[in-house]
Each structure stands twice: as C-alpha cells, then as structure tokens.
Protein backbone atom coordinates (compact mmCIF):
# COMPACT_ATOMS: atom_id res chain seq x y z
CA UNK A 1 -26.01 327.30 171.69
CA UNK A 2 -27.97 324.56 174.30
CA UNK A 3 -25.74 322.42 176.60
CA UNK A 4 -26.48 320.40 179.12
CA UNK A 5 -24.84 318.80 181.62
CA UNK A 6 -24.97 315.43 182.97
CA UNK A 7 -25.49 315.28 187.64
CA UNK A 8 -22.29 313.99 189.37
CA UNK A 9 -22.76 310.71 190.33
CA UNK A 10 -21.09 311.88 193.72
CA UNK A 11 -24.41 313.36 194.44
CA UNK A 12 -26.21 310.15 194.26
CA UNK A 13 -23.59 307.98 197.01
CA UNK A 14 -25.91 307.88 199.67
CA UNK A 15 -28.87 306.97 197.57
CA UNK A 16 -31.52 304.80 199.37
CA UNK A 17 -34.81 303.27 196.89
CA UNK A 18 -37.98 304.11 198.32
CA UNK A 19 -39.55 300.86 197.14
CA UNK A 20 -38.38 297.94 199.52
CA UNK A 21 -36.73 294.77 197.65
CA UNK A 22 -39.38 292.25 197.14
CA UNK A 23 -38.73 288.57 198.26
CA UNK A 24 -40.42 286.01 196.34
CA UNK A 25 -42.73 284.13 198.13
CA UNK A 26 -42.91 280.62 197.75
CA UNK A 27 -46.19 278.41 196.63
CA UNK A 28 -47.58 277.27 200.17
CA UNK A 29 -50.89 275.86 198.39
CA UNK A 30 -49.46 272.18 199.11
CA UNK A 31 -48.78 270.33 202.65
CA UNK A 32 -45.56 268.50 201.68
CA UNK A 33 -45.78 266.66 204.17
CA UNK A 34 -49.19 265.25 203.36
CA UNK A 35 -48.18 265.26 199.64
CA UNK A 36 -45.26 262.88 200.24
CA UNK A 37 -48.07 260.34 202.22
CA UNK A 38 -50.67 260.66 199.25
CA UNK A 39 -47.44 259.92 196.59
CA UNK A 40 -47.12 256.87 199.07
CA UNK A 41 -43.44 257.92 200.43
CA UNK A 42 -42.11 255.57 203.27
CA UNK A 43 -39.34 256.54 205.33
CA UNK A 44 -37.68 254.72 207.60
CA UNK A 45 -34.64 256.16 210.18
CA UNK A 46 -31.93 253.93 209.51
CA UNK A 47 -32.93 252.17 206.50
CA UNK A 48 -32.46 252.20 202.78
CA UNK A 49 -32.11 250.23 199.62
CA UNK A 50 -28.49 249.08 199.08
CA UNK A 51 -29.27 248.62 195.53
CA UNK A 52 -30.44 252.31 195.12
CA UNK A 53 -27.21 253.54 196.90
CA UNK A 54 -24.95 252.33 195.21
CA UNK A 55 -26.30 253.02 191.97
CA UNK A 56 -26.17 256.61 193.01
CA UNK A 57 -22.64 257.09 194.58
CA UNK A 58 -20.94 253.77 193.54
CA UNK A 59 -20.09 250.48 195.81
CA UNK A 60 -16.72 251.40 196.85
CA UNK A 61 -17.59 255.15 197.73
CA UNK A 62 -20.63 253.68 199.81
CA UNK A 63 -18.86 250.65 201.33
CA UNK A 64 -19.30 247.15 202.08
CA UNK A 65 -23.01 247.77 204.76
CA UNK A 66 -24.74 244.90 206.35
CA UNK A 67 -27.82 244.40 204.71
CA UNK A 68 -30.77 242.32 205.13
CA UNK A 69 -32.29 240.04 202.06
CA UNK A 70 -30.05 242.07 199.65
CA UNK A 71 -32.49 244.63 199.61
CA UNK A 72 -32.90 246.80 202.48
CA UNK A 73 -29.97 247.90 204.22
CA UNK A 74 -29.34 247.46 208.03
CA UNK A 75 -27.36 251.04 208.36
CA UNK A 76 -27.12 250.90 212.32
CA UNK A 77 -23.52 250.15 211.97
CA UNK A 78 -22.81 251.92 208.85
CA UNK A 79 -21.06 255.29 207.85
CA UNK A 80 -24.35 256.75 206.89
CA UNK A 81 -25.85 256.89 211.02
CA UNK A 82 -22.43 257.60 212.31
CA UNK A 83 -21.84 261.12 209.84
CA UNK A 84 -25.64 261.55 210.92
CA UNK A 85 -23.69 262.25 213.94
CA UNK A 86 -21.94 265.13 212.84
CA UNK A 87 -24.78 267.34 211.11
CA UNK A 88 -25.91 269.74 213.53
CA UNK A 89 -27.68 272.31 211.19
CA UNK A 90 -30.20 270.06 209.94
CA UNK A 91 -30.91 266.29 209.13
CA UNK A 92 -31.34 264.35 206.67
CA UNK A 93 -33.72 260.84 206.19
CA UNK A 94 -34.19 258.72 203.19
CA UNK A 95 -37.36 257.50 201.66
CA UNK A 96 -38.45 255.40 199.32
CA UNK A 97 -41.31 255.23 196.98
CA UNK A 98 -42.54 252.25 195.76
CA UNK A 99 -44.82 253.14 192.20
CA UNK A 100 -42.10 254.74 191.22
CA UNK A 101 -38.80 252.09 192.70
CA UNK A 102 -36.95 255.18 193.77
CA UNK A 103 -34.73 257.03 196.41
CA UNK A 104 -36.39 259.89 197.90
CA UNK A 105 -34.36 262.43 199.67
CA UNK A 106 -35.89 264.86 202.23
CA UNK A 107 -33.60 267.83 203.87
CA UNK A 108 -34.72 269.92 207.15
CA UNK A 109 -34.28 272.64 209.07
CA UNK A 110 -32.80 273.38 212.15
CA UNK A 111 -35.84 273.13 214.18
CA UNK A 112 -36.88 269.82 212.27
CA UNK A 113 -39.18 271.13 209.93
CA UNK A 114 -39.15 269.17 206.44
CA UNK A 115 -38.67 271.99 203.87
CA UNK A 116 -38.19 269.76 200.65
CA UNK A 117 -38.51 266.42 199.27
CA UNK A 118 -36.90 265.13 196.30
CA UNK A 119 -37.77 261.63 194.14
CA UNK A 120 -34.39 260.34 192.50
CA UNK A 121 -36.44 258.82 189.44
CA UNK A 122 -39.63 259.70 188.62
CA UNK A 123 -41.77 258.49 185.94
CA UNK A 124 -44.62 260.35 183.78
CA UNK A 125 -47.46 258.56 182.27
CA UNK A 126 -46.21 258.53 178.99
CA UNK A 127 -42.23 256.70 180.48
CA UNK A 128 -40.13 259.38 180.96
CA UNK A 129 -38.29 259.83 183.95
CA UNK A 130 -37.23 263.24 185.62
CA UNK A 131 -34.06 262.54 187.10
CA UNK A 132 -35.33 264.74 189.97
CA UNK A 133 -38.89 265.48 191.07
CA UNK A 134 -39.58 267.20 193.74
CA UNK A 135 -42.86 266.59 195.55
CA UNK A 136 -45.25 269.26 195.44
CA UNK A 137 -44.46 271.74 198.56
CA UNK A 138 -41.36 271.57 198.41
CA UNK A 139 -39.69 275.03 199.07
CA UNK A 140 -37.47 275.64 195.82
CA UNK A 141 -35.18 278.05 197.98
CA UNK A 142 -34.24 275.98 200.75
CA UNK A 143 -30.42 275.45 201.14
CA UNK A 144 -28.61 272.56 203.19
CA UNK A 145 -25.67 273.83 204.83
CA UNK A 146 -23.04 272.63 207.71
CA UNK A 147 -21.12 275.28 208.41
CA UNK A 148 -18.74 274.86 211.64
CA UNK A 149 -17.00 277.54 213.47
CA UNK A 150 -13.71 276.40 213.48
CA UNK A 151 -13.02 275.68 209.58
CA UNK A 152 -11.67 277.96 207.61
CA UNK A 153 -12.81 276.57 203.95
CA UNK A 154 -16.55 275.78 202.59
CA UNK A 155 -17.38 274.10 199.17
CA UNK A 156 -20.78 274.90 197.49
CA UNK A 157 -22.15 272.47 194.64
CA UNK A 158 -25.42 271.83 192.68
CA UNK A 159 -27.98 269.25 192.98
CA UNK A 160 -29.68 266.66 195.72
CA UNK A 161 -27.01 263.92 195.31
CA UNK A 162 -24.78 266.50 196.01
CA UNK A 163 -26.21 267.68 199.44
CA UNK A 164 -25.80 263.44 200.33
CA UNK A 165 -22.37 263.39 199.28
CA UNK A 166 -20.87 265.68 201.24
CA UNK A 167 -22.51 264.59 204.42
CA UNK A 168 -20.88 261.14 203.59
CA UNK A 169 -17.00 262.79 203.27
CA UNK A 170 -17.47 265.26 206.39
CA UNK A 171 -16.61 267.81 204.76
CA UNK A 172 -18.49 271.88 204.99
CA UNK A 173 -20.71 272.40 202.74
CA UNK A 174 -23.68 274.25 201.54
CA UNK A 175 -25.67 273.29 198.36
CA UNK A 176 -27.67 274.87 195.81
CA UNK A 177 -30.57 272.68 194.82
CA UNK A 178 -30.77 273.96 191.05
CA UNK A 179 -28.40 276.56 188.79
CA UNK A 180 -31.30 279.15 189.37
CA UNK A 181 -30.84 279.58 192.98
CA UNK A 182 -26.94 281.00 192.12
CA UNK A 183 -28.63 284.01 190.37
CA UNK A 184 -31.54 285.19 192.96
CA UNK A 185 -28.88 284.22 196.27
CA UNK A 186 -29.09 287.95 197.51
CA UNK A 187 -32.07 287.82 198.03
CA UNK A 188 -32.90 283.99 199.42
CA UNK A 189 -34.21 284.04 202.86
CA UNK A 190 -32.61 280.81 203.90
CA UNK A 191 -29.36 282.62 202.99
CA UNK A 192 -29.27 284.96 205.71
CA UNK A 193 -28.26 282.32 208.91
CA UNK A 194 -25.52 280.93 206.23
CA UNK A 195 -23.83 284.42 205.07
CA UNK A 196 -22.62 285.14 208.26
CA UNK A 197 -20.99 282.47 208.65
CA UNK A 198 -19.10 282.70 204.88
CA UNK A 199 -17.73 285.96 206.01
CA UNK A 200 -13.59 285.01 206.05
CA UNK A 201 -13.57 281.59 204.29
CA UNK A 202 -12.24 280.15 201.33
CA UNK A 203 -15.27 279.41 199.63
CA UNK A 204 -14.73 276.73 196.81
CA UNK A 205 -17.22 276.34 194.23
CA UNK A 206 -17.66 273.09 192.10
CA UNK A 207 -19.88 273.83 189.04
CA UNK A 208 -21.13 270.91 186.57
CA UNK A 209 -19.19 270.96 183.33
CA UNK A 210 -21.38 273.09 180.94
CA UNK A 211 -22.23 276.14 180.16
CA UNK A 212 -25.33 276.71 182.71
CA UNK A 213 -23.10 275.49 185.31
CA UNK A 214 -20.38 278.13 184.37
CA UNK A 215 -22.67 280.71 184.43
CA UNK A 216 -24.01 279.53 187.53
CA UNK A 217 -20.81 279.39 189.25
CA UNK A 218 -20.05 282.73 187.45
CA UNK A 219 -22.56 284.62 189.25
CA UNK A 220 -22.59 283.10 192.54
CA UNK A 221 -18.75 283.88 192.88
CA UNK A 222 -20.08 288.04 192.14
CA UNK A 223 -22.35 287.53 195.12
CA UNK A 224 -19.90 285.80 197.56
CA UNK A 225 -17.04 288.18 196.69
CA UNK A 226 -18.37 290.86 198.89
CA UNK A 227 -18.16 289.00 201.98
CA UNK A 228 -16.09 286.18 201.53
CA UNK A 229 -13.08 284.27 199.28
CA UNK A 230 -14.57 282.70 195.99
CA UNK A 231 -12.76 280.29 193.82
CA UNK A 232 -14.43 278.55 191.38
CA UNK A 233 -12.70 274.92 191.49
CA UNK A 234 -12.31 273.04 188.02
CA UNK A 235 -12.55 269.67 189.39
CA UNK A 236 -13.38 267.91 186.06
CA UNK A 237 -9.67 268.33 184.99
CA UNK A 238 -8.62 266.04 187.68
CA UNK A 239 -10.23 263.18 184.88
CA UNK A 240 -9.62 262.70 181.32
CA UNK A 241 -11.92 263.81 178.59
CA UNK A 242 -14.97 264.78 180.88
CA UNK A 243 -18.02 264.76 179.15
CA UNK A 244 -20.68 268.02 178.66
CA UNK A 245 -22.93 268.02 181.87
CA UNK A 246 -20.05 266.24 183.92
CA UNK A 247 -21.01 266.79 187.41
CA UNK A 248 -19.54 266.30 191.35
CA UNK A 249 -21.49 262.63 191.45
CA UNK A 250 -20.17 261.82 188.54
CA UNK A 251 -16.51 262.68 189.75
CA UNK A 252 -17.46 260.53 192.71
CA UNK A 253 -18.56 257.27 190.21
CA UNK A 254 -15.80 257.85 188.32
CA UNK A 255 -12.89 258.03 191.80
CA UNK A 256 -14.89 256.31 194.39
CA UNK A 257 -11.53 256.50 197.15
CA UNK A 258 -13.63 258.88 199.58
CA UNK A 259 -9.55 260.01 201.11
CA UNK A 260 -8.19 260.52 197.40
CA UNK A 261 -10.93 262.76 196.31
CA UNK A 262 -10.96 264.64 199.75
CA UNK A 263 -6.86 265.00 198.70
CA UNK A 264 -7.50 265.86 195.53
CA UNK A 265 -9.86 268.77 196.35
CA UNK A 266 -7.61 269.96 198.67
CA UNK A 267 -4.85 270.37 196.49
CA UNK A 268 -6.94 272.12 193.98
CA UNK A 269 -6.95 274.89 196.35
C-alpha cells in the first residue's frame, strides 16, 4: 500500500523567494509638465475661478472670498493661502484650462516636483465628459499625504476632490487617487516615506458608497492592519437615503458646516 505524506509547513517559516518583487514602473514617455502647456493649462499662485469652486465643494463649505469681476477669485486673504500654510509635505496649485472651462488640480512632492495633474471636466470629441482626466504623465501611483508627528489619527479617502478637501478642514490625511491603488499599496513606492509614519495611529478610512469602494476599503484595511489601526468609517449613515456611488464630496455638498462635519467624523470614531 503507497502513502505519502504531505512536508510540515514548519519547515518552510524562514522561506525567502529567490525572484525579487517587481515594482511596476510607470509610463515616463510624456513630460507632464510640457503636456499640461501643449493642453494650454494656466496656473496661477493664488488664483482661481469662484464659480468652479463652489460648484465643487459648495458656497458655504468654501466661504464668502473676495473676488474680482465675479470670475476669478482674489484668494490672498482667503482660507485657501492661509491652510497653504500648513502643508509641509507637498503643495498644491490650481489651474485652469480654458478649451475645456475646467479646474485643474496638480499635487507635488516634497522637493517640488509636479507628479500629477488632474482636469475636473474634460470633454471628448464626440461630448462626453470624464469627470477626471488626468494629463498624460501623470504618475498614477503618486499619493498626497500630511502626516504630522504629533497626531495620533489619519483618514484616507478616494479621489482628487478629496486630496482638496482635506487640506481645506486641516485635518491628516493621505489619499488614494483611484480604488486600484488600495489593492497594489504594498508595493507603491510613494508608500514607503508614508508607512512609517502610520505605524501607531488610528487610521480611518472613508470609502464611496458602492461596492468597488467596499472592496477598496476592504483590502486596504488587510494592508494597514499590520502596522497600524484600521477602521473603515461608514460616513454615509450620518445622511438619509444615500445614493449608490455616494462619496466624501458629496457628504461635503450635502453638510457644508466645515466644524459639524469635522464633529461628526470624530464621533464616528
């Protein structure tokens, strides 16, 4: 009579692959920053459409700003320069693009290097708009982040109006540009600086109301729980009836009261 018998998985604890992990690389065919001057991008430090803004985020989350011709805003005196003030990990400038009468966002790194550019509403030849486009050269990976030393807590959401959002309440943050970056987070380059400074927090996660957000959120609280304290925070319940795709911007339309939603994500914790 044959038997067999299956190894002891004891004998495989210390196992090391002999083929290194492979990072992705990311397409560096395109200049972005050359890219965002042929797609005519303007930016201007300081300045923006009011119009635009508010559309985005709301009037009374955005405030009452001095603005010049009721088009572009004058935002020396406003709350957008002054939380300018408090980002120390990278900064932030807004564009504009006028073929396409849209926002653009642009994040960078620490050492000032643009890393991606994003166009709030972009439209195709045949009229569609993509709600975001991001210019070609963009890096996909990139992740915004402030992360001071002295906090004890960290929320993570999804999406560019996201990233501007949290710079407006002051509170820590870092943001995934898309669902997909959730899933290959390991293994993200721009991760490494920000995971060692997630180890010991209360990191609260904010996915969009769907099922590719849950999953998202899913799997990026099994990557944070080895070094840190995931909770996945359910802020759509804080609203009646929320509807399927319900995101954080749309929490922010719908509140507006920058101190009451600040309050109210605290107590969800």
């Amino acid at each position: 009579m044959l038997t067999s018998k299956l190894p002891d998985p004891n004998s495989y604890k210390d196992f090391k692959p002999t083929v290194p992990i492979v990072t992705p690389k990311e397409d560096s065919r395109y200049n972005l920053k050359e890219e965002m001057e042929k797609a005519g991008v303007t930016f201007s430090t300081g300045t923006i459409n009011y119009f635009e803004l508010i559309n985005i985020f709301g009037d009374k989350f955005i405030g009452k700003l001095d603005y010049q011709n009721n088009e572009i805003l004058k935002a020396v005196q406003s709350d957008m320069v002054k939380l300018k003030s408090h980002i120390t990990h990278y900064k932030d400038e807004w564009g504009y693009i006028h073929t396409h009468s849209s926002l653009v966002v642009a994040l960078y790194d620490k050492a000032g290097e643009i890393k991606t550019a994003s166009i709030r509403r972009y439209r195709v030849k045949n009229g569609d708009i993509i709600k975001w486009y991001k210019v070609k050269g963009s890096k996909a990976g990139f992740i915004p982040y402030r992360l001071n030393d002295n906090y004890s807590y960290c929320f993570v959401a999804f999406g560019m109006a996201e990233t501007l959002i949290f710079n407006m309440l002051g509170l820590e943050y870092f943001i995934l540009q898309s669902d997909s970056q959730a899933y290959n987070l390991p293994y993200n380059p721009y991760f490494k600086a920000i995971k060692e400074k997630l180890k010991g927090r209360h990191i609260l996660i904010l996915p969009d109301y769907d099922e590719s957000g849950f999953k998202a959120a899913t799997a990026l609280k099994a990557h944070l729980n080895t070094i840190s304290k995931p909770k996945i925070i359910e802020f759509y319940k804080l609203v009646d009836n929320p509807s399927k795709g319900y995101d954080f911007r749309d929490y922010i339309l719908e509140v507006q009261d920058k101190d009451l939603i600040i309050e109210n994500l605290l107590n969800l914790i």
